[in-house]
Every structure is written in C-alpha cells, then in structure tokens.
C-alpha atoms as a PDB file:
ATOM      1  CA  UNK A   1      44.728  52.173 -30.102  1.00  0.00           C
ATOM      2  CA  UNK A   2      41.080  52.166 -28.959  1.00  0.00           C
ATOM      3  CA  UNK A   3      40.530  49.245 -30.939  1.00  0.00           C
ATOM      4  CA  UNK A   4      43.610  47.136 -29.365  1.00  0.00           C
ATOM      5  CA  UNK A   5      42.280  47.963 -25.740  1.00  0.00           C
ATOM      6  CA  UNK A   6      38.724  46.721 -26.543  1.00  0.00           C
ATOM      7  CA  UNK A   7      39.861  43.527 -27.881  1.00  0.00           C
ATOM      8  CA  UNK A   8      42.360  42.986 -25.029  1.00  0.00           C
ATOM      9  CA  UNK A   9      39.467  43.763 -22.507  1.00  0.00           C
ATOM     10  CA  UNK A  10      37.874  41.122 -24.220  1.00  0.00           C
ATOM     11  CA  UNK A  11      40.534  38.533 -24.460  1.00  0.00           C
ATOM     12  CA  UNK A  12      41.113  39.193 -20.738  1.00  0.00           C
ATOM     13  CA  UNK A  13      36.952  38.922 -19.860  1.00  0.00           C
ATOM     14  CA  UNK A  14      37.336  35.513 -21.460  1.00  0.00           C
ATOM     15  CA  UNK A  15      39.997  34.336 -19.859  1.00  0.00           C
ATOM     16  CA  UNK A  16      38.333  35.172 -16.333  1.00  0.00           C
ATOM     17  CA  UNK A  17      34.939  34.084 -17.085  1.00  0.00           C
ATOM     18  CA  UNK A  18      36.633  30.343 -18.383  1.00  0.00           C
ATOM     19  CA  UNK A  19      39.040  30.132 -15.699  1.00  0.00           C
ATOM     20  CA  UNK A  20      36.514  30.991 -12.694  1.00  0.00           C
ATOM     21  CA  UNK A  21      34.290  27.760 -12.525  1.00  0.00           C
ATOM     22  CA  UNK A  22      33.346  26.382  -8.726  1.00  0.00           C
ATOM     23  CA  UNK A  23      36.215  24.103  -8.417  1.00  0.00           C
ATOM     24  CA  UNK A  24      34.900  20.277  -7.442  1.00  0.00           C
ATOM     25  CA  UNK A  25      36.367  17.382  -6.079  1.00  0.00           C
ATOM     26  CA  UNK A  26      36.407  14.975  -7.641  1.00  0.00           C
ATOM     27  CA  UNK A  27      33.025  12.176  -7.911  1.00  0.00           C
ATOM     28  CA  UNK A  28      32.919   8.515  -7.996  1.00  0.00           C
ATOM     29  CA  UNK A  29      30.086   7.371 -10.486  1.00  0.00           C
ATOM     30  CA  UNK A  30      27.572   5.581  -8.496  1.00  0.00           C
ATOM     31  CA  UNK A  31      23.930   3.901  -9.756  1.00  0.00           C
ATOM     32  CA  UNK A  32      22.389   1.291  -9.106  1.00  0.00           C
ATOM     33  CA  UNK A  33      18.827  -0.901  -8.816  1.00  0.00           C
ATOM     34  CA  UNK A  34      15.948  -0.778  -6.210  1.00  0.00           C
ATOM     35  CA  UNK A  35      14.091  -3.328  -5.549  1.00  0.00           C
ATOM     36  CA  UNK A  36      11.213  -4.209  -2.719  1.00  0.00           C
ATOM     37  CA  UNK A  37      11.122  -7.198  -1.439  1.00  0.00           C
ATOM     38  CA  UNK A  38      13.152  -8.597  -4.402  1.00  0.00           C
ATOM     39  CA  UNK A  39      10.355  -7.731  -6.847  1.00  0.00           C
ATOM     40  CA  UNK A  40      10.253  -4.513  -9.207  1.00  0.00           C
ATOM     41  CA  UNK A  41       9.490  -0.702  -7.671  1.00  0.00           C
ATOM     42  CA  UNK A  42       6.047  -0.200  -7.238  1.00  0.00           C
ATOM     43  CA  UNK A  43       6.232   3.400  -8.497  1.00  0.00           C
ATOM     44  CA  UNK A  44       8.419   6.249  -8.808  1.00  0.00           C
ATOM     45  CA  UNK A  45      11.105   7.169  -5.894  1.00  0.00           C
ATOM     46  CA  UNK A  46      14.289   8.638  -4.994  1.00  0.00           C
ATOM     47  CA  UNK A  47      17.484   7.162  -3.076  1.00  0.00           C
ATOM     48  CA  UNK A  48      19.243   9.423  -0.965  1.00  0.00           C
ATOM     49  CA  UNK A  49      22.564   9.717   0.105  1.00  0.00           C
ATOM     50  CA  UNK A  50      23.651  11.547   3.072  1.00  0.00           C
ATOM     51  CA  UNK A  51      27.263  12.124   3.978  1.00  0.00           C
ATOM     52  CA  UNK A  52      28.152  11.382   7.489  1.00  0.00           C
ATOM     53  CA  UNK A  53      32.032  11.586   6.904  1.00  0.00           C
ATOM     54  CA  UNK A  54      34.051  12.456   4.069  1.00  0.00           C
ATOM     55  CA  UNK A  55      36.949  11.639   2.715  1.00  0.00           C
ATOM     56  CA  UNK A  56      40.116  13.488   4.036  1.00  0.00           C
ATOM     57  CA  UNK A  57      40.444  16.996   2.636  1.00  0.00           C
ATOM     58  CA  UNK A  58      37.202  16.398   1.144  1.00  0.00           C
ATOM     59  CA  UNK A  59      33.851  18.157   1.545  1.00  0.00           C
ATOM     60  CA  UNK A  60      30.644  16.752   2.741  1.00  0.00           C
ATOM     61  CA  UNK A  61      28.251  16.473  -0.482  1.00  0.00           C
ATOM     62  CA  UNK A  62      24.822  14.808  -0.158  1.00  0.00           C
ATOM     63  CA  UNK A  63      23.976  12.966  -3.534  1.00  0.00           C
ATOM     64  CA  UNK A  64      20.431  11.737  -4.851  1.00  0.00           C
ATOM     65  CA  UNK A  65      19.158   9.431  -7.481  1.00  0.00           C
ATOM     66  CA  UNK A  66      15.678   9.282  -9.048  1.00  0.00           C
ATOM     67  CA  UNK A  67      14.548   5.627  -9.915  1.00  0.00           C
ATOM     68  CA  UNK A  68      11.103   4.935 -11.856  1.00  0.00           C
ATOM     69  CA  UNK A  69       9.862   1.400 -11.706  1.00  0.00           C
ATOM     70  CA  UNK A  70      12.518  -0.453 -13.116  1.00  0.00           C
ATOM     71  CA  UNK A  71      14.341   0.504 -10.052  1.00  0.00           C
ATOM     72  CA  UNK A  72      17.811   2.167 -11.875  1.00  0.00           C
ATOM     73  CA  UNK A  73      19.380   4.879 -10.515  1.00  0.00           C
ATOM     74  CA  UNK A  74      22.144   7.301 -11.296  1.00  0.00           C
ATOM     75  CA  UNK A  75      23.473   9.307  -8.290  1.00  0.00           C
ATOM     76  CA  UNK A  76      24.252  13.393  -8.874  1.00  0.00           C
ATOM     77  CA  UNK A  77      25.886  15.278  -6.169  1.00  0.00           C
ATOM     78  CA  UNK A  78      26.516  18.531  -8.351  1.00  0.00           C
ATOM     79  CA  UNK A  79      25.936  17.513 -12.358  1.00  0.00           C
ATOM     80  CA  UNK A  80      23.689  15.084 -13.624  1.00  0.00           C
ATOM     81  CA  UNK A  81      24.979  12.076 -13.104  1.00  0.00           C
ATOM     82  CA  UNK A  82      28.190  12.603 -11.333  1.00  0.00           C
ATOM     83  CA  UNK A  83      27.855  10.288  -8.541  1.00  0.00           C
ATOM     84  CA  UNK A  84      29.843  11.194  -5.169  1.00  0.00           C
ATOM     85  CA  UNK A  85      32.392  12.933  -3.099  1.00  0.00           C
ATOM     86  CA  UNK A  86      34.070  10.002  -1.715  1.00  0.00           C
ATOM     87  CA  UNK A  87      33.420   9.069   2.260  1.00  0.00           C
ATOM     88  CA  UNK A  88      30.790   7.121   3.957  1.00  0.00           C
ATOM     89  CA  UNK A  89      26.718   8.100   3.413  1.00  0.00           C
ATOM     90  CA  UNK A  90      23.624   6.906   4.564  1.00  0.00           C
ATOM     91  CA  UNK A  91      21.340   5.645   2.461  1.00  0.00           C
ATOM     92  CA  UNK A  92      17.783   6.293   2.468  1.00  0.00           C
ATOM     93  CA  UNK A  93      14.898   5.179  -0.173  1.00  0.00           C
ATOM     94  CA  UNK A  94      11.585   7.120  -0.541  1.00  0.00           C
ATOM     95  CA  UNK A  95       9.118   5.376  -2.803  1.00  0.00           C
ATOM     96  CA  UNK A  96       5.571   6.498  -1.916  1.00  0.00           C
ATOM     97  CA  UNK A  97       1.267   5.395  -2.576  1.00  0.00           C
ATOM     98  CA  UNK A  98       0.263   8.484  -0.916  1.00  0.00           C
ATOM     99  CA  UNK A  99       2.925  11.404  -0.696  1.00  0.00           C
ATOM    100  CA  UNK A 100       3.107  13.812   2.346  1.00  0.00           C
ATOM    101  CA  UNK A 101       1.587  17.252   1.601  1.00  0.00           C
ATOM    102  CA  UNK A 102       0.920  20.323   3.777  1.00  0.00           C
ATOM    103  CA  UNK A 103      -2.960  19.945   2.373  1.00  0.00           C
ATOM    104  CA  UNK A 104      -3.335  16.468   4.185  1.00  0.00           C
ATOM    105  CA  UNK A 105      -1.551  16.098   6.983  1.00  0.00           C
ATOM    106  CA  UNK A 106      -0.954  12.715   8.080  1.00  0.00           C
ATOM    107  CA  UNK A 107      -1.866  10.686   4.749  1.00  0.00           C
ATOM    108  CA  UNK A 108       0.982  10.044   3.182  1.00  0.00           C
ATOM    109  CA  UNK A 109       1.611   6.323   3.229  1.00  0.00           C
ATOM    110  CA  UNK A 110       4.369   4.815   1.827  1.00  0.00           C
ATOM    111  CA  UNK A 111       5.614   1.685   0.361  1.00  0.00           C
ATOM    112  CA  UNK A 112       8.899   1.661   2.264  1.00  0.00           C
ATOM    113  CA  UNK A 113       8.563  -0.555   5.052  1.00  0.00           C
ATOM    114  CA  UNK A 114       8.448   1.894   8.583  1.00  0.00           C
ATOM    115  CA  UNK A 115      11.188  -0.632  10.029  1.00  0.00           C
ATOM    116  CA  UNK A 116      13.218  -0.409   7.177  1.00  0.00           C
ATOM    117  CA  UNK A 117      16.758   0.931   8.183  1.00  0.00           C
ATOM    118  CA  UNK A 118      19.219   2.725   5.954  1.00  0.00           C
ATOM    119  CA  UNK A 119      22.148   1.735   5.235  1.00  0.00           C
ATOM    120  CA  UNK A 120      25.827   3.121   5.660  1.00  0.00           C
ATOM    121  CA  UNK A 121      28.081   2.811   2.239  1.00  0.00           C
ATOM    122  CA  UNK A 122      31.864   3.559   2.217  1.00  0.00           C
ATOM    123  CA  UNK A 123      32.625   4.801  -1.452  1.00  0.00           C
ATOM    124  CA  UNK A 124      36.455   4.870  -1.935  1.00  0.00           C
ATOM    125  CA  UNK A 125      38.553   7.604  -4.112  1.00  0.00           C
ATOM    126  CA  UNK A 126      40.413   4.624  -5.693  1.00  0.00           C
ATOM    127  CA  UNK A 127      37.503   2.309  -6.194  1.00  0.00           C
ATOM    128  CA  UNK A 128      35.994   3.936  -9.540  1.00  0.00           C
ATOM    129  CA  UNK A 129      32.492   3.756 -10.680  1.00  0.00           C
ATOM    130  CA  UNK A 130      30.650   1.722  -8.298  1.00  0.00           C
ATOM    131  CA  UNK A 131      26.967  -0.198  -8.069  1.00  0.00           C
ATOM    132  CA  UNK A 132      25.356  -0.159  -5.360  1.00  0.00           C
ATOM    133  CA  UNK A 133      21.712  -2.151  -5.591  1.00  0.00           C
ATOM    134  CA  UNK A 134      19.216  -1.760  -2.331  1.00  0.00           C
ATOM    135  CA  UNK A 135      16.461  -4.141  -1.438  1.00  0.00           C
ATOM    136  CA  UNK A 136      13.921  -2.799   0.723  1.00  0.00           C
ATOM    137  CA  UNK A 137      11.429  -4.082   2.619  1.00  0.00           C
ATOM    138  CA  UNK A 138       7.903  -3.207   1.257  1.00  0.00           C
ATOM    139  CA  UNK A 139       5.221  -1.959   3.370  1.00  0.00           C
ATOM    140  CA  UNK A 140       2.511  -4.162   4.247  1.00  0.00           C
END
C-alpha cells in the first residue's frame, strides 16, 4: 500500500510540475539586418524594441536583438529567438566606439547618429514571421 501511494505522489508531482509552465502569448518571429548609412555595422550592437501598445488582450513585452557586424538580428521577448507579442514598438539601435560606463562618465560615443529617431513598427497576430531591416544614420 505504501508503495502505491509513493508512486501516485509521484505520478501526481509530475503532472503538476509539467502542467505549471508561465503561460505565453503567443510571438511573431521577427529578425532582421542593420545597416549604417547603407554600409555594414561598424561593430557589435543591439536593437531594441519597446512596446508602446499591445495587441488586444495582450501584454506589453519589450523584445531585443543582438546584431554583430553583419548586421542580422533575431528578436527574443521571452526564449531565444521568439520574436514578439504582437502590437506596435519602438525601435531603438545601440551600436557603440566608446560604451557608457560609471568609471568614465561622459565618454561614451557612439556610432548611432544623435539625430537619429526610432522608429514605430506595427507587428500583426496574423502577419507571421516578419523582417524588419533598419538603416541608421552613422555618427559623424
């Protein structure tokens, strides 16, 4: 009888610890290339994507992508790779010579352009993976 109830505790502790994941809503693939000025990325960088309205019913999910110099991206919101909650975002691209630090105040200098304005992207639940390639203006 002992036996019975420690494999049934068991069976049950399974089923709980499967069935209890973070439920997500569902993400729209989204990557992409940078580019500055039309030409390659100088170095290393990140795009950003902010949420400034979600879908209906959906929650607000910043995403980010990591690009090295040939500029591709892949956009995670919660998994590698996912891409986004649908809704509109803000994009933003950080590629920088110098990066800020707490150490040097003041030094970072970037090769983003300081006019450069981000854009505002619409991704759609029905629209499937999507690519979405930035040109930014480099610093001069």
């Amino acid at each position: 009888m002992k036996r019975i109830s420690l494999v049934l505790i068991g069976l049950a502790t399974a089923v709980v610890l499967t069935g209890c994941g973070p439920d997500r809503p569902e993400t729209i693939r989204v990557q992409g290339t940078v580019t500055f000025d039309g030409k390659a990325a100088p170095a290393e960088g990140m795009v950003y994507f902010a949420p400034v309205e979600a879908a209906e019913g959906l929650p607000r999910r910043p995403g980010q992508g990591p690009f090295d110099t040939s500029g591709e991206y892949d956009v995670t919101s919660f998994g590698e790779g996912d891409g986004l909650v649908p809704g509109s975002y803000r994009v933003r691209v950080e590629c920088w010579k110098v990066p800020p630090s707490m150490e040097s105040p003041g030094a970072a200098e970037s090769y983003v352009a300081a006019d450069y304005e981000p854009e505002t992207i619409e991704i759609s639940a029905d629209s499937g993976s999507q690519t979405i390639d930035l040109d930014v203006p480099l610093a001069k």
